[in-house]
N, C-alpha and C. Protein backbone atom coordinates (compact mmCIF):
# COMPACT_ATOMS: atom_id res chain seq x y z
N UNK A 1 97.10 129.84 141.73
CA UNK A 1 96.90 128.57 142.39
C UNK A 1 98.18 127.74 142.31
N UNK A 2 98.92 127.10 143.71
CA UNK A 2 99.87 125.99 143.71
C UNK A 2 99.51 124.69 142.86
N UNK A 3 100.54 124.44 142.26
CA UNK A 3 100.21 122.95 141.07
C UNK A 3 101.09 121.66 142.35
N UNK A 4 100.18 120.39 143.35
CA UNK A 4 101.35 120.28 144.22
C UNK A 4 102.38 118.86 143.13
N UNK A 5 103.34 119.15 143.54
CA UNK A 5 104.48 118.62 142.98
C UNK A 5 105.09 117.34 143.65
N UNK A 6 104.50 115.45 142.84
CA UNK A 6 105.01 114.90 143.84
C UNK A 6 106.04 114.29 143.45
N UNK A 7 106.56 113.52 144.40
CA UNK A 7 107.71 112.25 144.18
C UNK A 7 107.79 111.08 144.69
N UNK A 8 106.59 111.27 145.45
CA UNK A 8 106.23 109.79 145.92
C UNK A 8 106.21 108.53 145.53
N UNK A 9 106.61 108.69 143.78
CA UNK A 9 106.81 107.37 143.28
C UNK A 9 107.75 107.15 142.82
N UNK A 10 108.70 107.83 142.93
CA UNK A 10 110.23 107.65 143.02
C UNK A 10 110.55 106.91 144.37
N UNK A 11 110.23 107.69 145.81
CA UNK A 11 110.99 107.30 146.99
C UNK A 11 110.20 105.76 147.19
N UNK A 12 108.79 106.06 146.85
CA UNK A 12 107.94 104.48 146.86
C UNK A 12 108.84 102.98 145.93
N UNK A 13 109.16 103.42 144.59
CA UNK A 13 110.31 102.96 144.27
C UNK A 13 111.70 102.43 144.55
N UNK A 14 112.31 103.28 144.91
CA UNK A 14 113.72 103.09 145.78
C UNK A 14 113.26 102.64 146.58
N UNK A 15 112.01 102.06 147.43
CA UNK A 15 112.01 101.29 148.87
C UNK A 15 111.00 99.99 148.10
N UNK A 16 111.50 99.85 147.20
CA UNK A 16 110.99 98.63 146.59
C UNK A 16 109.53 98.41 147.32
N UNK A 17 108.57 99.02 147.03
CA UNK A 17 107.55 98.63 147.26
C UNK A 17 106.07 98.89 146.67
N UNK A 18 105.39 98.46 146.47
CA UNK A 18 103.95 98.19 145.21
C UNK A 18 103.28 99.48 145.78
N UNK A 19 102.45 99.95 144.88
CA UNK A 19 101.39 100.58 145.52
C UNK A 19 100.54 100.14 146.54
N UNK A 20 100.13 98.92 146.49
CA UNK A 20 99.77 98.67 146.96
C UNK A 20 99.98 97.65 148.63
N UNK A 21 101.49 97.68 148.47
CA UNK A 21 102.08 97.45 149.74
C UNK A 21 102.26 98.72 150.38
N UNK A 22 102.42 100.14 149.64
CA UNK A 22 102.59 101.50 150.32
C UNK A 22 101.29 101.73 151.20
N UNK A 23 100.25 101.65 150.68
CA UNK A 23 98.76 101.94 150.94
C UNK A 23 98.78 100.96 152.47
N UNK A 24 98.83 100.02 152.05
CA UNK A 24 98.56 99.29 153.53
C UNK A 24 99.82 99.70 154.64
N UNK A 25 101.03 99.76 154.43
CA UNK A 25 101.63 100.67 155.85
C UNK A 25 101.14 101.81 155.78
N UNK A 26 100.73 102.62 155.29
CA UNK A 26 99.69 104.06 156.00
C UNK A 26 98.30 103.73 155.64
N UNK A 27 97.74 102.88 155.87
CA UNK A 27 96.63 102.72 155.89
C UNK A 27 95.46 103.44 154.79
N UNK A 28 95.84 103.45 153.84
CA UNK A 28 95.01 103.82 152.76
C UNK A 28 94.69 102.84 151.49
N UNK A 29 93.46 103.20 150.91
CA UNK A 29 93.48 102.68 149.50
C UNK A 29 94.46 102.81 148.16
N UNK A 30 94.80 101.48 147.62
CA UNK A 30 95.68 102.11 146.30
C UNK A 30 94.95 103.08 145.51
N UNK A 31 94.24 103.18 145.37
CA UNK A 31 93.49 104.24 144.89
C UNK A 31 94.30 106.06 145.30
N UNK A 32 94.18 106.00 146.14
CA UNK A 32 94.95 106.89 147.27
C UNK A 32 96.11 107.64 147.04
N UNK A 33 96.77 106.32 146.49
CA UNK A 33 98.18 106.27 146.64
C UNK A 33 98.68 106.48 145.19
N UNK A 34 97.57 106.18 144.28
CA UNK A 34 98.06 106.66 142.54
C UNK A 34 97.60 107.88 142.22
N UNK A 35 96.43 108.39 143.19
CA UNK A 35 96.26 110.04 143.19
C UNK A 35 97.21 110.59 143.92
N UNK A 36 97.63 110.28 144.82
CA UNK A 36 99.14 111.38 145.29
C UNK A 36 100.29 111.32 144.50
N UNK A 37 100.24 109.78 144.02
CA UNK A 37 101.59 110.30 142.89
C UNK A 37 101.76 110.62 141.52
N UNK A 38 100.24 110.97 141.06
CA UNK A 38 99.95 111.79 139.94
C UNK A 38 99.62 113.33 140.52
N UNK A 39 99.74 113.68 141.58
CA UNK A 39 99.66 115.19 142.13
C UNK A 39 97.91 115.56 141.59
N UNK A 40 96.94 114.48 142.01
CA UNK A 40 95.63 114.77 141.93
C UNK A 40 95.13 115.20 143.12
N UNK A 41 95.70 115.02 144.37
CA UNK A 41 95.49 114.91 145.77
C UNK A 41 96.60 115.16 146.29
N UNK A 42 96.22 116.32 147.50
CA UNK A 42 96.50 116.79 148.52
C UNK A 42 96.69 116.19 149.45
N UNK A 43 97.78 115.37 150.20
CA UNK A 43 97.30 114.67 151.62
C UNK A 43 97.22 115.83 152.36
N UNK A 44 96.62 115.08 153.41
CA UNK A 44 96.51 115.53 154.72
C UNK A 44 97.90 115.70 155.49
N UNK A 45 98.04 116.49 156.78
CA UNK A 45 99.56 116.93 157.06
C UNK A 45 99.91 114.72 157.92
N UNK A 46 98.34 114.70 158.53
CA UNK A 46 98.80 113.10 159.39
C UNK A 46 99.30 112.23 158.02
N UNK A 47 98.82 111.78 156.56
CA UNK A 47 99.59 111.13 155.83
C UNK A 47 100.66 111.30 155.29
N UNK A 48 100.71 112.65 154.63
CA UNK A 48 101.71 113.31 154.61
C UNK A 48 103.08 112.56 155.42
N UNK A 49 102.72 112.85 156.89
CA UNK A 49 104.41 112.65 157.52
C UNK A 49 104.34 111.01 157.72
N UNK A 50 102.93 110.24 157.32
CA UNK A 50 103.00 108.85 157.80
C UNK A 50 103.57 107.97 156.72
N UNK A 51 103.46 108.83 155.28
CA UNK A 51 104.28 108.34 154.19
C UNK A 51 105.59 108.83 154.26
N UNK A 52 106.16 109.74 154.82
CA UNK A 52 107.59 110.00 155.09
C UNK A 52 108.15 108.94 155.75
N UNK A 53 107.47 109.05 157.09
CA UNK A 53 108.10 107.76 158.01
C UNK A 53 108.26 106.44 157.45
N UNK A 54 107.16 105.72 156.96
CA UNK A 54 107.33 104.54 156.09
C UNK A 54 108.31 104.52 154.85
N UNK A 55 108.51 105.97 154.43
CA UNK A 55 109.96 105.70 153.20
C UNK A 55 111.14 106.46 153.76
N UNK A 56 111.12 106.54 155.08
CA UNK A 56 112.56 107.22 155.69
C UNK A 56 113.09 108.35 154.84
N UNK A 57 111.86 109.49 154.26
CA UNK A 57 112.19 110.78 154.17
C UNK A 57 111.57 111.67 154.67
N UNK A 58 111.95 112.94 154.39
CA UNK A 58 111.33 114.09 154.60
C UNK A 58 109.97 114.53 153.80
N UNK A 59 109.04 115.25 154.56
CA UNK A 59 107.84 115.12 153.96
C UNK A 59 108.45 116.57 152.74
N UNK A 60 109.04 117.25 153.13
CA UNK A 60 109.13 118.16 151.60
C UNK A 60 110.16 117.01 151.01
N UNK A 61 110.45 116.44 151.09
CA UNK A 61 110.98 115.79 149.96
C UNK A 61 109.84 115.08 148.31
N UNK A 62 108.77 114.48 149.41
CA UNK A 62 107.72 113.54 148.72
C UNK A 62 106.94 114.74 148.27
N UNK A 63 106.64 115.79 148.85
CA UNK A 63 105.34 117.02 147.95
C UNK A 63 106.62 118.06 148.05
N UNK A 64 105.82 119.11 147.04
CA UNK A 64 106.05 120.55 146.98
C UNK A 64 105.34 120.89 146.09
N UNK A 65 105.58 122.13 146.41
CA UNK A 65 104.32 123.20 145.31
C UNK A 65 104.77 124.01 144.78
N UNK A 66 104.29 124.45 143.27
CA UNK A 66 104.63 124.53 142.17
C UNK A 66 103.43 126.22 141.83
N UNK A 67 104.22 127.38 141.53
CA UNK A 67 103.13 128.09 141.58
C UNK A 67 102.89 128.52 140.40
N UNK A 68 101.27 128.37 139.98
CA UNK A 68 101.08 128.26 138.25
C UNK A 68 100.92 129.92 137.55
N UNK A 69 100.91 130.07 136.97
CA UNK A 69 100.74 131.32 136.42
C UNK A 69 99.27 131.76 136.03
């Protein structure tokens, strides 16, 4: 099984912005947004690239996967 691998709270960081200011430009709950950047949750491929766009990266930048033994 892939372990997914994030960084979303690094690039969320460097764009100076709260969890909860991230959540509302892609339209999600902070809730949401502290499970993707504890790698509890999977986005979807539409958040996925809608959190790229809002932090001006690449979506493999914010996930990758990690394969467990």
């Amino acid at each position: 099984m892939a372990k997914l691998i994030s960084n979303l709270k690094k690039y969320r960081l460097l764009n100076n912005l709260t969890q909860e200011e991230l959540a509302e430009k892609v339209k999600v709950r902070r809730e949401t947004i502290i499970h993707l950047e504890a790698g509890r949750y999977n986005p979807s491929l539409k958040l996925a690239l809608n959190l790229a766009k809002v932090l001006n990266v690449k979506v493999e930048d914010l996930f990758s996967f990690e394969e467990e033994d």
